[in-house]
Protein backbone atom coordinates (compact mmCIF):
# COMPACT_ATOMS: atom_id res chain seq x y z
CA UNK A 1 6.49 -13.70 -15.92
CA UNK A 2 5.24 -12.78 -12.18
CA UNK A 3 3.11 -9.73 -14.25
CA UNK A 4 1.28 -11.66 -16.82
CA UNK A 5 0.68 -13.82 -14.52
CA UNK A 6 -0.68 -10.83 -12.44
CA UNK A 7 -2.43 -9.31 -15.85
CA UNK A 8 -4.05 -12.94 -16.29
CA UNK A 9 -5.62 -13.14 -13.03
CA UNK A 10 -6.81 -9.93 -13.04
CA UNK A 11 -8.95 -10.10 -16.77
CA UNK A 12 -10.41 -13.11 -15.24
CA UNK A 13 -11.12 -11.77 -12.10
CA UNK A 14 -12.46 -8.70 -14.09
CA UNK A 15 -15.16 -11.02 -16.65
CA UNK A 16 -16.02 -12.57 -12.95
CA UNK A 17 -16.48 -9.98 -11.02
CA UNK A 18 -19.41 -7.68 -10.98
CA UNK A 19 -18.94 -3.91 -11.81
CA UNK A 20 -17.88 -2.45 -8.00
CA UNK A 21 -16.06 -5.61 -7.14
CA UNK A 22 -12.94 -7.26 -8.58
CA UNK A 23 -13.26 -10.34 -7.64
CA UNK A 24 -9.83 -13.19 -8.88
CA UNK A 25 -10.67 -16.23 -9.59
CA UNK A 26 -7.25 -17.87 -8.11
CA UNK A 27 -5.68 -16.90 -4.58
CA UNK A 28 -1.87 -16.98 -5.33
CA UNK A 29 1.38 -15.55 -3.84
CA UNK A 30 4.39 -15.08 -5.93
CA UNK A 31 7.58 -14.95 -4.63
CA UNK A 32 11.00 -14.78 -6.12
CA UNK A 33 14.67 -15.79 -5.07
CA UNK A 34 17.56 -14.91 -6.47
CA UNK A 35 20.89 -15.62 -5.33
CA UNK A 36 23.53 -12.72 -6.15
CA UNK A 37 26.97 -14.54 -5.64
CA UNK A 38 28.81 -11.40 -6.35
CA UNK A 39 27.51 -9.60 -3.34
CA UNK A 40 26.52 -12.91 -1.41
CA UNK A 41 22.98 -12.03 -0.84
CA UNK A 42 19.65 -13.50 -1.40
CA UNK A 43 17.22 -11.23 -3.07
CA UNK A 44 13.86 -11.89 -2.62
CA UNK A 45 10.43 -10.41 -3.85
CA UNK A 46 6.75 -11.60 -2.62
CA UNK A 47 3.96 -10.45 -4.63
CA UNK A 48 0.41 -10.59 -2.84
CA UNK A 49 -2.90 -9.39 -4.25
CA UNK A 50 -3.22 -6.66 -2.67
CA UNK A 51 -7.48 -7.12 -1.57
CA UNK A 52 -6.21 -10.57 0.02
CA UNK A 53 -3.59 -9.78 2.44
CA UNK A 54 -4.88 -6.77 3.48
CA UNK A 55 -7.70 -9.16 5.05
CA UNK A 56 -5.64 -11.56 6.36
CA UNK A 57 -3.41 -8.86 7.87
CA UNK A 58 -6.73 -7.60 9.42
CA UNK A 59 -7.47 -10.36 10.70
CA UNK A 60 -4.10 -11.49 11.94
CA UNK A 61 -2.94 -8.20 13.67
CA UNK A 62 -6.61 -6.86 14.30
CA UNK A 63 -5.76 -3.47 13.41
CA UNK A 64 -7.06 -1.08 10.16
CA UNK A 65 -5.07 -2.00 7.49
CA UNK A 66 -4.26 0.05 4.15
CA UNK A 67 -1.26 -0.30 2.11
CA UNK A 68 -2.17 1.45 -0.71
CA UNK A 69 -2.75 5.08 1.32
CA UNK A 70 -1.77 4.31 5.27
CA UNK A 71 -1.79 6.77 7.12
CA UNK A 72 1.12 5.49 9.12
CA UNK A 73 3.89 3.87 6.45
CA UNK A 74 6.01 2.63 9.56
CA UNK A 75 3.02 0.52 11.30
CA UNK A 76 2.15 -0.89 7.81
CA UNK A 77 6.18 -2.27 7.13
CA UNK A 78 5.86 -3.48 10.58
CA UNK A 79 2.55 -5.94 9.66
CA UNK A 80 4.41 -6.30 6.36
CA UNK A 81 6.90 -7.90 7.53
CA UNK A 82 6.40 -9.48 10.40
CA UNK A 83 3.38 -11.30 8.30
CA UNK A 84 5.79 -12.48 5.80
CA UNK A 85 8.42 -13.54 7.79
CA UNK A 86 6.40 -15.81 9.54
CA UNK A 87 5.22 -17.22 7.16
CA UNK A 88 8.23 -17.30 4.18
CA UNK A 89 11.54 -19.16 6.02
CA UNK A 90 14.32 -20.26 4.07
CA UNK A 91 17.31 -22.28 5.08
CA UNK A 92 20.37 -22.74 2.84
CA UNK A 93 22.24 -25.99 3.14
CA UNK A 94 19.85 -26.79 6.73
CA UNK A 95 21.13 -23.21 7.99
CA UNK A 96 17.97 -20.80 9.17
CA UNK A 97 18.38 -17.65 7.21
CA UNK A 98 17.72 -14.25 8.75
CA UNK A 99 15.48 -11.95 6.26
CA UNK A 100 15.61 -8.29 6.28
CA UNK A 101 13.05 -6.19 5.27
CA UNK A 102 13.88 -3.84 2.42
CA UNK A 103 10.11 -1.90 2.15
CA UNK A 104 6.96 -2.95 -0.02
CA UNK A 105 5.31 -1.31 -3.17
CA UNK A 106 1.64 -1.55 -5.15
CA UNK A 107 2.47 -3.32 -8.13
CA UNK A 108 -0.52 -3.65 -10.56
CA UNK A 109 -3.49 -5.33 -8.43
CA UNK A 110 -0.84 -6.88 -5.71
CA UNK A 111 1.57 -5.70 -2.85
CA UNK A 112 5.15 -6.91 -3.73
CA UNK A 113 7.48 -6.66 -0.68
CA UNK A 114 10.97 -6.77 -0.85
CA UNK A 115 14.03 -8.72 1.71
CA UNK A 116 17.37 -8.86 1.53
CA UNK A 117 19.60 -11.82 3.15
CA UNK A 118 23.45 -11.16 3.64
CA UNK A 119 26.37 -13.08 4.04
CA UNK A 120 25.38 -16.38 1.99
CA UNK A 121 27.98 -17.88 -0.06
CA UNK A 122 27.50 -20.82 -2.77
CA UNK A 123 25.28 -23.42 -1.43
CA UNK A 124 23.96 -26.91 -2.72
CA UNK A 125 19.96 -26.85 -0.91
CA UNK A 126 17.75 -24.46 0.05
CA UNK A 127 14.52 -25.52 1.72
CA UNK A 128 11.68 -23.34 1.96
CA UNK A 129 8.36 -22.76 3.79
CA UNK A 130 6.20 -20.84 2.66
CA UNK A 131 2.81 -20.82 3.66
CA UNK A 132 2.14 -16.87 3.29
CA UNK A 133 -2.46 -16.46 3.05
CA UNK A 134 -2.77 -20.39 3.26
CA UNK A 135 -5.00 -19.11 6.90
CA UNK A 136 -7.51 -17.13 4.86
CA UNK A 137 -8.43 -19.60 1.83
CA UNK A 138 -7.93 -23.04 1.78
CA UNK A 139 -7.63 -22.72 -2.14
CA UNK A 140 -4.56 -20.43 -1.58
CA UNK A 141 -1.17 -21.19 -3.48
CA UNK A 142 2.62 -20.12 -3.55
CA UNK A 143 4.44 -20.20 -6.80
CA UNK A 144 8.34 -19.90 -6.25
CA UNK A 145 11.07 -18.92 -8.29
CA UNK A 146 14.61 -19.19 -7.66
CA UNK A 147 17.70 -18.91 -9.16
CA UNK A 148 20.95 -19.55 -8.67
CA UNK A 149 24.08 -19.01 -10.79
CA UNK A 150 22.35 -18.02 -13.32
CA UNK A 151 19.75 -21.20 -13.35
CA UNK A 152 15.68 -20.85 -12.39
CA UNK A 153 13.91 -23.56 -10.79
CA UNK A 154 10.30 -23.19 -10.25
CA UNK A 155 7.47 -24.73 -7.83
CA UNK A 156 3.81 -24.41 -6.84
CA UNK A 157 2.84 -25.04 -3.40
CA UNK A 158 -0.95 -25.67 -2.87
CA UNK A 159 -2.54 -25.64 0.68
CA UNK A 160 -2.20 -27.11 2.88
CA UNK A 161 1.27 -28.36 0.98
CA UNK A 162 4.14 -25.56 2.62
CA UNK A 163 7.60 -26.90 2.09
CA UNK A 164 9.61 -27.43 -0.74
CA UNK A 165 13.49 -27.61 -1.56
CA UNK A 166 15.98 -27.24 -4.18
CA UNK A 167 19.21 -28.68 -4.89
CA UNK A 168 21.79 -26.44 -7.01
């Protein structure tokens, strides 16, 4: 789902765009939750285009930024994740959840970064905030997945909207 939705934007973006630019005609974050009861972790994936947050990490951290070729891996994890942990938080049943940072990989035209929460048993609600680029385009949106037991529930979150929840 998460890469035809990827493949969509990017023929769009390609008809758009003029022949040394790709421009997409949609600013849109993906990001996935899945709840694995047999290990008691969340598993979660955020996919980015890739053009996007490396200008809003440029901005943020004012630093170079290049995920696709850095020439330090370790300083780009760093803005990585601190970027999308302040701006991604999940709480299960009103409990703040701690996410750790697994690493991040090119993926098509986006960044898709990868966290790991332990520890977290069956639960009725998660709430979640997720506001990741909504600072560099106002027309910026989230699209959430997340399943649990076996059941997906899906959102959209469009700026300035940030918070959602869902009840299992």
């Amino acid at each position: 789902m998460v890469s035809i939705l990827f493949k969509w934007l990017m023929i769009g973006g390609l008809i758009s765009g003029s022949p040394k630019t790709t421009v997409h005609p949609i600013f849109v974050s993906v990001t996935e939750i899945e709840h694995n009861i047999k290990e008691k972790t969340l598993e979660i994936s955020c996919k980015i285009f890739t053009d996007d947050f490396e200008k809003t990490l440029r901005q943020a951290y004012k630093t170079p930024v290049d995920l696709l070729q850095p020439k330090d891996k370790n300083a780009m994890n760093k803005l990585v994740t601190d970027y999308v942990q302040k701006h991604l938080q999940i709480k299960i049943d009103g409990k703040n959840i701690a996410l750790q940072f697994i690493g991040y990989e090119q993926q098509e035209e986006g960044i898709v970064s990868f966290y790991q929460a332990a520890d977290i048993n069956p639960f009725k609600k998660m709430e979640i905030t997720d506001n990741i680029l909504f600072e560099y385009k106002k027309e910026q949106m989230s699209i959430l997945h997340v399943t649990v037991s076996g059941k997906r529930q899906s959102t959209k979150l469009v700026n300035p909207e940030d918070k959602t929840s869902f009840v299992f």
